[in-house]
PDB file of N, CA and C in Angstrom:
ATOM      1  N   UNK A   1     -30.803 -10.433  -7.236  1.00  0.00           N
ATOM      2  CA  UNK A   1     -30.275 -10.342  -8.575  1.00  0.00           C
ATOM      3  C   UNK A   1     -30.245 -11.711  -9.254  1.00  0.00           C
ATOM      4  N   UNK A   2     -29.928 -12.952  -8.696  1.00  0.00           N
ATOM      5  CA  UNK A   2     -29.520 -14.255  -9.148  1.00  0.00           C
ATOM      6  C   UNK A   2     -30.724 -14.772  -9.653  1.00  0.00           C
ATOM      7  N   UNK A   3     -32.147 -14.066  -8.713  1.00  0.00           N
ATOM      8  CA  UNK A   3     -33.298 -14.581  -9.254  1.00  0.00           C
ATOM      9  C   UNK A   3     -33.901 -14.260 -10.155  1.00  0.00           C
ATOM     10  N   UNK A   4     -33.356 -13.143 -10.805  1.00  0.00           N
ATOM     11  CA  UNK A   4     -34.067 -12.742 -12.258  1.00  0.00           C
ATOM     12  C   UNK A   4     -32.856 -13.424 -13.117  1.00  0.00           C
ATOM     13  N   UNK A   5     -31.503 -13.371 -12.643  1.00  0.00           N
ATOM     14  CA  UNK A   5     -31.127 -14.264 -13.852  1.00  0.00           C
ATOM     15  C   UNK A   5     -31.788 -15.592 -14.124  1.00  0.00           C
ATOM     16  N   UNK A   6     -31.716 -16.254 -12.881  1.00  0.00           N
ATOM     17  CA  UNK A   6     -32.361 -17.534 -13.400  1.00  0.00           C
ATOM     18  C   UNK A   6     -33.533 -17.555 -13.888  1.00  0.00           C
ATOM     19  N   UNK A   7     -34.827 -16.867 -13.428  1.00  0.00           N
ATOM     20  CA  UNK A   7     -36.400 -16.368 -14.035  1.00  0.00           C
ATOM     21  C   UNK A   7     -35.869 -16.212 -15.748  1.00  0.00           C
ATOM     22  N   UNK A   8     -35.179 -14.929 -15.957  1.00  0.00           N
ATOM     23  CA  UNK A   8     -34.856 -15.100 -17.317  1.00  0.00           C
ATOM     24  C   UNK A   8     -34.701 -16.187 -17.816  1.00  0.00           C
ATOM     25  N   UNK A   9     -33.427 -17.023 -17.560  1.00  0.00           N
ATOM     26  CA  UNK A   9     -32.450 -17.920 -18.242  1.00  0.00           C
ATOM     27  C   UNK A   9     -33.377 -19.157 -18.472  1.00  0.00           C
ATOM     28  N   UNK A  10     -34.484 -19.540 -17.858  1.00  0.00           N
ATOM     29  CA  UNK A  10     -35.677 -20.445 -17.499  1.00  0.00           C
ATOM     30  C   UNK A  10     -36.571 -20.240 -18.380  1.00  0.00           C
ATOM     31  N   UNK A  11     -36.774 -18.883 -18.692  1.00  0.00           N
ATOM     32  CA  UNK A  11     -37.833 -18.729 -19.695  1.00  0.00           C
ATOM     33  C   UNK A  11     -36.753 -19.040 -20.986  1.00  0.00           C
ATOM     34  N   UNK A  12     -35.832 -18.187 -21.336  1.00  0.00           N
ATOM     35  CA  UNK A  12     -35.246 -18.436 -22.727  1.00  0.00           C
ATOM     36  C   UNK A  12     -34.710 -19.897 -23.092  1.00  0.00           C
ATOM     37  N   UNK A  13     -34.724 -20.703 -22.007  1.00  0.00           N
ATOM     38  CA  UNK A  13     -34.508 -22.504 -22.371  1.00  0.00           C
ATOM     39  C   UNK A  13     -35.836 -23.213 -22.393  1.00  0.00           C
ATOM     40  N   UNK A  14     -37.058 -22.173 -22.049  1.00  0.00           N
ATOM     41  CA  UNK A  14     -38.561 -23.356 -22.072  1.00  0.00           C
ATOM     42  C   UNK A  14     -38.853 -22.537 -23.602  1.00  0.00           C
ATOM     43  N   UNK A  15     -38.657 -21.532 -24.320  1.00  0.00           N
ATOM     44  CA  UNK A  15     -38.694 -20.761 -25.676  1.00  0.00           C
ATOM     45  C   UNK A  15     -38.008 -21.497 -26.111  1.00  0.00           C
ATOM     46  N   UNK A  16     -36.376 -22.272 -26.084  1.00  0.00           N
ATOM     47  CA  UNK A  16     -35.873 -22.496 -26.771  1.00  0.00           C
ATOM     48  C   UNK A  16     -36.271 -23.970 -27.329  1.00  0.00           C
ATOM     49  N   UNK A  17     -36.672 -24.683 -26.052  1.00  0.00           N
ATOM     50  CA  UNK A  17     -37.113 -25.950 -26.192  1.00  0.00           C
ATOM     51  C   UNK A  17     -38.571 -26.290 -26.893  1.00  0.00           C
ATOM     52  N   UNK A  18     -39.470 -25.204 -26.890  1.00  0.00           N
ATOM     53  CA  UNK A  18     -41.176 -24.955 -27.565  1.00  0.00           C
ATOM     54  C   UNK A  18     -40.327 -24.804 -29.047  1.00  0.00           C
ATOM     55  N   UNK A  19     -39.567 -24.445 -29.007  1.00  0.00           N
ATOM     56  CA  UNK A  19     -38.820 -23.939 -30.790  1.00  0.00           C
ATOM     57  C   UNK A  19     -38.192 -25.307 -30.687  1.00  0.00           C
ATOM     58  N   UNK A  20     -37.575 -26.064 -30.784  1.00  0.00           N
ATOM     59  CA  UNK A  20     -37.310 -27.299 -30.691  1.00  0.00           C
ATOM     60  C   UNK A  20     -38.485 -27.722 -31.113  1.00  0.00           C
ATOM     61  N   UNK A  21     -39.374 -28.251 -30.103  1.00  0.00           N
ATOM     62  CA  UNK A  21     -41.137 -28.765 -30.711  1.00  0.00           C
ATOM     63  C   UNK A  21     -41.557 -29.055 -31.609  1.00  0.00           C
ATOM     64  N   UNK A  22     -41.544 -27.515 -31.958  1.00  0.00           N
ATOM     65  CA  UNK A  22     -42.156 -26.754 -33.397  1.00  0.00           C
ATOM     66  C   UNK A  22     -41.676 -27.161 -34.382  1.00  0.00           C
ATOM     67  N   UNK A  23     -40.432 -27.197 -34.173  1.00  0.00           N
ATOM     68  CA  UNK A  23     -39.409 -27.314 -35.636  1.00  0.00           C
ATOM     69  C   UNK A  23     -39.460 -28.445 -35.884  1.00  0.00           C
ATOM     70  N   UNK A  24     -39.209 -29.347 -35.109  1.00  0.00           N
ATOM     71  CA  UNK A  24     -38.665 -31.060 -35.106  1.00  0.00           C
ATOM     72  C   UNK A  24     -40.068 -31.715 -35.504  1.00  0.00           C
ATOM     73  N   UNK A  25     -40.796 -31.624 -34.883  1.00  0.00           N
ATOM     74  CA  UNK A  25     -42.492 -32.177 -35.371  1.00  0.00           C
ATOM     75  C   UNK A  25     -43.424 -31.537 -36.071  1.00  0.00           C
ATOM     76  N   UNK A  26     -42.942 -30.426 -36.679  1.00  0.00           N
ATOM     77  CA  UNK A  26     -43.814 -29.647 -37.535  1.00  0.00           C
ATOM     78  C   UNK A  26     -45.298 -29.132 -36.813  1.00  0.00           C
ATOM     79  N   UNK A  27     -45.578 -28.794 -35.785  1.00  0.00           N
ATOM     80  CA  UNK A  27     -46.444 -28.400 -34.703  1.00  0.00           C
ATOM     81  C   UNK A  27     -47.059 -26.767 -35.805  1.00  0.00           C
ATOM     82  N   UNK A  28     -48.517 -26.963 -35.395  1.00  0.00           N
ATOM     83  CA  UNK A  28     -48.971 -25.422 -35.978  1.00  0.00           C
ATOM     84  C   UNK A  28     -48.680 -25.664 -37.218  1.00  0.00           C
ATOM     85  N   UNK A  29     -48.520 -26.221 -38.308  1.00  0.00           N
ATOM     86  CA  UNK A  29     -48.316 -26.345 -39.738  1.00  0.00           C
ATOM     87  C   UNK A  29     -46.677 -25.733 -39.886  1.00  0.00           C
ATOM     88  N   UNK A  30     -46.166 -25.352 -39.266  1.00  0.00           N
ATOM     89  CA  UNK A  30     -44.997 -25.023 -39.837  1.00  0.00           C
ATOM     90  C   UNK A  30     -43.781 -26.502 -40.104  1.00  0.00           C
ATOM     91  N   UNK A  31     -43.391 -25.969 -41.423  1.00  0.00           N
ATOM     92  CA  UNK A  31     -42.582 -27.024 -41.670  1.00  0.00           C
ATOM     93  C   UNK A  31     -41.430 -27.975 -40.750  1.00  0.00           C
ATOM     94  N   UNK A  32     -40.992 -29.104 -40.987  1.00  0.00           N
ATOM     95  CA  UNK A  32     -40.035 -29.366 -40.160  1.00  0.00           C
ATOM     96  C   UNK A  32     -38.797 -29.080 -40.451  1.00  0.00           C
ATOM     97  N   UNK A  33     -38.221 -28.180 -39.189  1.00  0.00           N
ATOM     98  CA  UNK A  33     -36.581 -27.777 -39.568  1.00  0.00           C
ATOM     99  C   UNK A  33     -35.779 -28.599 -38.831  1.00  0.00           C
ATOM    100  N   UNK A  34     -34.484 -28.643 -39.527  1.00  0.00           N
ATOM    101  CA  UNK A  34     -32.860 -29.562 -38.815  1.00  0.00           C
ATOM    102  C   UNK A  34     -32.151 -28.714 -37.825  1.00  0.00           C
ATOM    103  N   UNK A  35     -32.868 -27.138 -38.209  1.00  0.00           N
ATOM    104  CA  UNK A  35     -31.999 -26.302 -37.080  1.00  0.00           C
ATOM    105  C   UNK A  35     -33.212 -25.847 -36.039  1.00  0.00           C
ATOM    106  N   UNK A  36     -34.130 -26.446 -35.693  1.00  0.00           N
ATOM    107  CA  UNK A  36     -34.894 -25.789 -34.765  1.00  0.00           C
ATOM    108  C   UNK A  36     -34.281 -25.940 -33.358  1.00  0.00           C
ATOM    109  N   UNK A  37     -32.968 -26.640 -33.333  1.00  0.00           N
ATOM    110  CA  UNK A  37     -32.722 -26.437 -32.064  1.00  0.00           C
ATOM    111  C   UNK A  37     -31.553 -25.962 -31.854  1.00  0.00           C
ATOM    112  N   UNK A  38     -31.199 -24.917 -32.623  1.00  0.00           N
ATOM    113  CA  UNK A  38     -30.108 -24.033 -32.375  1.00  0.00           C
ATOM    114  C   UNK A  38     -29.983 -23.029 -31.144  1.00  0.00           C
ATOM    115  N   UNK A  39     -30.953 -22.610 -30.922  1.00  0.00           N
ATOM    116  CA  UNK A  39     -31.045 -21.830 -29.789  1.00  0.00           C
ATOM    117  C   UNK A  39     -31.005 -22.534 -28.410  1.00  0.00           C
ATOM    118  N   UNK A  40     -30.676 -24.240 -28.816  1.00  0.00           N
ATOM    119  CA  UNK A  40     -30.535 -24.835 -27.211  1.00  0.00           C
ATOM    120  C   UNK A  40     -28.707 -24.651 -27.562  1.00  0.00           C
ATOM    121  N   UNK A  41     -28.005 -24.444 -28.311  1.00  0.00           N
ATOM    122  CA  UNK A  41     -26.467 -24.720 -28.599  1.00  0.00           C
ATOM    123  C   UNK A  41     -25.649 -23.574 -27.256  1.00  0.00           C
ATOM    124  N   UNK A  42     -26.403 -21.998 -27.571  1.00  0.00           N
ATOM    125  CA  UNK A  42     -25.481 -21.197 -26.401  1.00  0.00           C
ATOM    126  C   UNK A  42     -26.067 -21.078 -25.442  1.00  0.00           C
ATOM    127  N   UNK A  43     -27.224 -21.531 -24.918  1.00  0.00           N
ATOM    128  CA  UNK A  43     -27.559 -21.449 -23.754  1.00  0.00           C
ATOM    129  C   UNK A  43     -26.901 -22.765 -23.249  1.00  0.00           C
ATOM    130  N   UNK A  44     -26.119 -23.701 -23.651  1.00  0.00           N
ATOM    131  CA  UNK A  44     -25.856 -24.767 -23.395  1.00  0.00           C
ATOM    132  C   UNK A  44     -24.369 -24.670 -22.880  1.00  0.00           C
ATOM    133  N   UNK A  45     -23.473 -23.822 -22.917  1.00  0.00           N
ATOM    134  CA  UNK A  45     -21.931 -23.778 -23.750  1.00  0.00           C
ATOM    135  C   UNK A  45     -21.886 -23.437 -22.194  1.00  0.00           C
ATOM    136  N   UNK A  46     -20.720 -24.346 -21.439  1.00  0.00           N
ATOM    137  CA  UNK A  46     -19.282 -25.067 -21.822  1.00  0.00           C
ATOM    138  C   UNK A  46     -20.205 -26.383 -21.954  1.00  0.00           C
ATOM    139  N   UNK A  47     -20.690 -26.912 -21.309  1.00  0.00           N
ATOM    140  CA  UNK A  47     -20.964 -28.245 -20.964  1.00  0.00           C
ATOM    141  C   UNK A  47     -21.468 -28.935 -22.824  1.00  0.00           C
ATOM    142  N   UNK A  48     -22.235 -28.181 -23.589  1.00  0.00           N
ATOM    143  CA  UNK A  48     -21.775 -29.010 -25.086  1.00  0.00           C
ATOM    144  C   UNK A  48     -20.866 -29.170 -25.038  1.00  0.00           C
ATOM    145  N   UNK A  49     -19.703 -28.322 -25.226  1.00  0.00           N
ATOM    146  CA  UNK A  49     -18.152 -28.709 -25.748  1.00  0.00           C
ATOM    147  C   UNK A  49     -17.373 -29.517 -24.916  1.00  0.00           C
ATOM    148  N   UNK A  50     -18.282 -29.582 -23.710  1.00  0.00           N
ATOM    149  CA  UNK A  50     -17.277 -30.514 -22.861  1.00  0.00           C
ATOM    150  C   UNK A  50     -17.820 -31.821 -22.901  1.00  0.00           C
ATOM    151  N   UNK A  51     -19.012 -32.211 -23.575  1.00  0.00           N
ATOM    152  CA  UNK A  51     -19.512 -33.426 -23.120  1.00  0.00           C
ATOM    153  C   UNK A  51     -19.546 -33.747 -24.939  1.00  0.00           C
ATOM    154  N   UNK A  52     -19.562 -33.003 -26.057  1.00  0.00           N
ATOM    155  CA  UNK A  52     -18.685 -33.225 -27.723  1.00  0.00           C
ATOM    156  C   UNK A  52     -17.449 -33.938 -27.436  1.00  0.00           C
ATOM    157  N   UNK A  53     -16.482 -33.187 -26.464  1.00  0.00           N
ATOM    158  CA  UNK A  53     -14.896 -33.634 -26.316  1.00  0.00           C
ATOM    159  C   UNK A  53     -14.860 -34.622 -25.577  1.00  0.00           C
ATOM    160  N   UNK A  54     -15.996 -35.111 -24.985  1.00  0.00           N
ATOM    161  CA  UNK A  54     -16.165 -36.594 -23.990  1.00  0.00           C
ATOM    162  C   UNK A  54     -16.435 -37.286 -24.788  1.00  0.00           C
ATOM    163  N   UNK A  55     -17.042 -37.326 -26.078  1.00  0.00           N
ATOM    164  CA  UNK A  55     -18.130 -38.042 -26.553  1.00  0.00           C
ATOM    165  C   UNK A  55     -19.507 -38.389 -26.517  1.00  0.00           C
ATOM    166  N   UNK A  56     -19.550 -37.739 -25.865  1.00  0.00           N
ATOM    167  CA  UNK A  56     -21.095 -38.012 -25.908  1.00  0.00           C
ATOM    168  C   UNK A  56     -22.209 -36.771 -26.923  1.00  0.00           C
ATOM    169  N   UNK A  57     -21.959 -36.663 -27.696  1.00  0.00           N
ATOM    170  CA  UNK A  57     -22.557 -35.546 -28.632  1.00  0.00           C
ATOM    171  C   UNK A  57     -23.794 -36.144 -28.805  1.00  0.00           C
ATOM    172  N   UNK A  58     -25.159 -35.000 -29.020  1.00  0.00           N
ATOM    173  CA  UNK A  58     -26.228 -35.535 -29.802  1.00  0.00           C
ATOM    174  C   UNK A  58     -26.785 -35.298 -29.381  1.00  0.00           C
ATOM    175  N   UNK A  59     -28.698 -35.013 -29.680  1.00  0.00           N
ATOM    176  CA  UNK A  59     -29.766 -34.455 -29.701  1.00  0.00           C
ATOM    177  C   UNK A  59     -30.072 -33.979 -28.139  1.00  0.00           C
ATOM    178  N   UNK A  60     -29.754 -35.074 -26.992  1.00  0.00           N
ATOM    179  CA  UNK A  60     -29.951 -35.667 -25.791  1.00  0.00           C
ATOM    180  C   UNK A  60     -28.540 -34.507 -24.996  1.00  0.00           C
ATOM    181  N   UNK A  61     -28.023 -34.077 -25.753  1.00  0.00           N
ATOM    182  CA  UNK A  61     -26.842 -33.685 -25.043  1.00  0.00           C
ATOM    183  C   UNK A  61     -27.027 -32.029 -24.748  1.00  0.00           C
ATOM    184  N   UNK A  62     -27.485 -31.976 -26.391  1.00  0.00           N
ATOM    185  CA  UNK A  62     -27.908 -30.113 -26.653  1.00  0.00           C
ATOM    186  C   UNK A  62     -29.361 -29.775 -25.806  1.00  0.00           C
ATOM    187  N   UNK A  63     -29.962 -30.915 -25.285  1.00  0.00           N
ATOM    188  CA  UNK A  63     -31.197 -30.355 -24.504  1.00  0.00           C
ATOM    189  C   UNK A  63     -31.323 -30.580 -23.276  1.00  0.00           C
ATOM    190  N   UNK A  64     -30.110 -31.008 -22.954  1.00  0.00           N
ATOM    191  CA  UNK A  64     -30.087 -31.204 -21.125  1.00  0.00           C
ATOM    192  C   UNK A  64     -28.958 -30.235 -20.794  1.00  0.00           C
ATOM    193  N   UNK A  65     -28.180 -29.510 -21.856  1.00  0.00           N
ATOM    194  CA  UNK A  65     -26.582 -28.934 -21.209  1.00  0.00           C
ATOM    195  C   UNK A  65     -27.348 -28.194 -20.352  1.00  0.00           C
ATOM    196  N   UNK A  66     -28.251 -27.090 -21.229  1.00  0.00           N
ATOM    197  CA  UNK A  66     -28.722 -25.639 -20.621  1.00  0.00           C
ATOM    198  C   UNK A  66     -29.307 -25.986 -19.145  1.00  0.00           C
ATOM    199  N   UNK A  67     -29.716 -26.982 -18.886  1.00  0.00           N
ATOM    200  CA  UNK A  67     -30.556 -27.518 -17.307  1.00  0.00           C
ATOM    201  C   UNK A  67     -29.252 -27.452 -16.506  1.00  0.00           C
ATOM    202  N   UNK A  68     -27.697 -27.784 -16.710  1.00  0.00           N
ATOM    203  CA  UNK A  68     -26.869 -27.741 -15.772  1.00  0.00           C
ATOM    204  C   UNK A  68     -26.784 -26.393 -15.628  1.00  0.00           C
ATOM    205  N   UNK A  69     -26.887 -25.147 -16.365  1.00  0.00           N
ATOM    206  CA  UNK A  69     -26.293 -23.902 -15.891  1.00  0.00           C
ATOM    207  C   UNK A  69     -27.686 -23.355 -15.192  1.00  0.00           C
ATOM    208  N   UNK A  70     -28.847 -24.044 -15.596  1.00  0.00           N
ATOM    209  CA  UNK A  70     -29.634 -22.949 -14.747  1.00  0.00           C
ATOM    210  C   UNK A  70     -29.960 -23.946 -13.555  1.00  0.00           C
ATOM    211  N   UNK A  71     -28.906 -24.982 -13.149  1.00  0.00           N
ATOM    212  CA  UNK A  71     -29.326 -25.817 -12.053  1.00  0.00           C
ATOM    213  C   UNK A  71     -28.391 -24.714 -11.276  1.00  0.00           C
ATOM    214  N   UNK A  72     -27.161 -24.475 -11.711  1.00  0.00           N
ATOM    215  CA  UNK A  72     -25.932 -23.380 -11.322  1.00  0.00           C
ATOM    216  C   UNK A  72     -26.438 -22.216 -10.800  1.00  0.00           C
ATOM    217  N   UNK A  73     -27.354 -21.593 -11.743  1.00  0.00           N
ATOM    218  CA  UNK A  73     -27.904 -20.197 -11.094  1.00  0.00           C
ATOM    219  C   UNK A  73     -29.094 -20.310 -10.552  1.00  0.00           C
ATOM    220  N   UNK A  74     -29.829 -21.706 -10.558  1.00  0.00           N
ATOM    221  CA  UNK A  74     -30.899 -22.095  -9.021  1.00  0.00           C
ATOM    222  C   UNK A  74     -30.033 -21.801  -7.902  1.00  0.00           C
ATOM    223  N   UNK A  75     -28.641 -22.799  -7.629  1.00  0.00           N
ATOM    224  CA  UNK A  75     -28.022 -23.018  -6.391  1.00  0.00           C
ATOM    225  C   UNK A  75     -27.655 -21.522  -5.992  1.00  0.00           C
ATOM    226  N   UNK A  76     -27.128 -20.450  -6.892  1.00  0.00           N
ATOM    227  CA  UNK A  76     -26.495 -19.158  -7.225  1.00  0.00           C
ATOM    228  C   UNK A  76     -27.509 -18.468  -5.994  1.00  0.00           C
ATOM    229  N   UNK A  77     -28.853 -18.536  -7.035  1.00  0.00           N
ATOM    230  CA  UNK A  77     -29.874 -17.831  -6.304  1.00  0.00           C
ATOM    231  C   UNK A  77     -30.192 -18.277  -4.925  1.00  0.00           C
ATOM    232  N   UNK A  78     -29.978 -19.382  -4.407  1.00  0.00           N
ATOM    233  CA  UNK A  78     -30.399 -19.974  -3.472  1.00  0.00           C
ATOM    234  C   UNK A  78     -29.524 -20.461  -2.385  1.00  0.00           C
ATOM    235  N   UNK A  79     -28.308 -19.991  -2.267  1.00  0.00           N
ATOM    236  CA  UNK A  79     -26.868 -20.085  -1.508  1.00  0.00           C
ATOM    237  C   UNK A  79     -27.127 -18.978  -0.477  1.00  0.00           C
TER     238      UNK A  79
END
């Protein structure tokens, strides 16, 4: 079971991060957006809000949270 969560959760943070890409460098002609990386915000959550309330907020923060939870449901799967 742990391994399709993580299979999932792996694909929807390498989608979320190609949308990141896209948006931020204008990739494929599409314009550049400020929110292309919204979809790294809840795959990210607690560890944004905990590392906002540390201080450390910012670009670097919203694209590494999501790697701690699916480091969580690697170990999950792999315990």
């Amino acid at each position: 079971m742990w391994k399709w969560i993580f299979i999932g959760f792996a694909l929807f943070y390498a989608i979320a991060l190609a949308l990141l890409a896209i948006g931020t460098f204008g990739l494929f002609g599409q314009e550049r957006d400020p929110l292309s990386g919204i979809f790294l915000i809840p795959l990210g959550l607690p560890w944004n809000l905990i590392g906002d309330r540390a201080g450390l907020a910012g670009p670097w923060l919203a694209m590494l949270a999501p790697a701690i939870n699916a480091a969580i449901l690697y170990w999950l799967w792999r315990r």
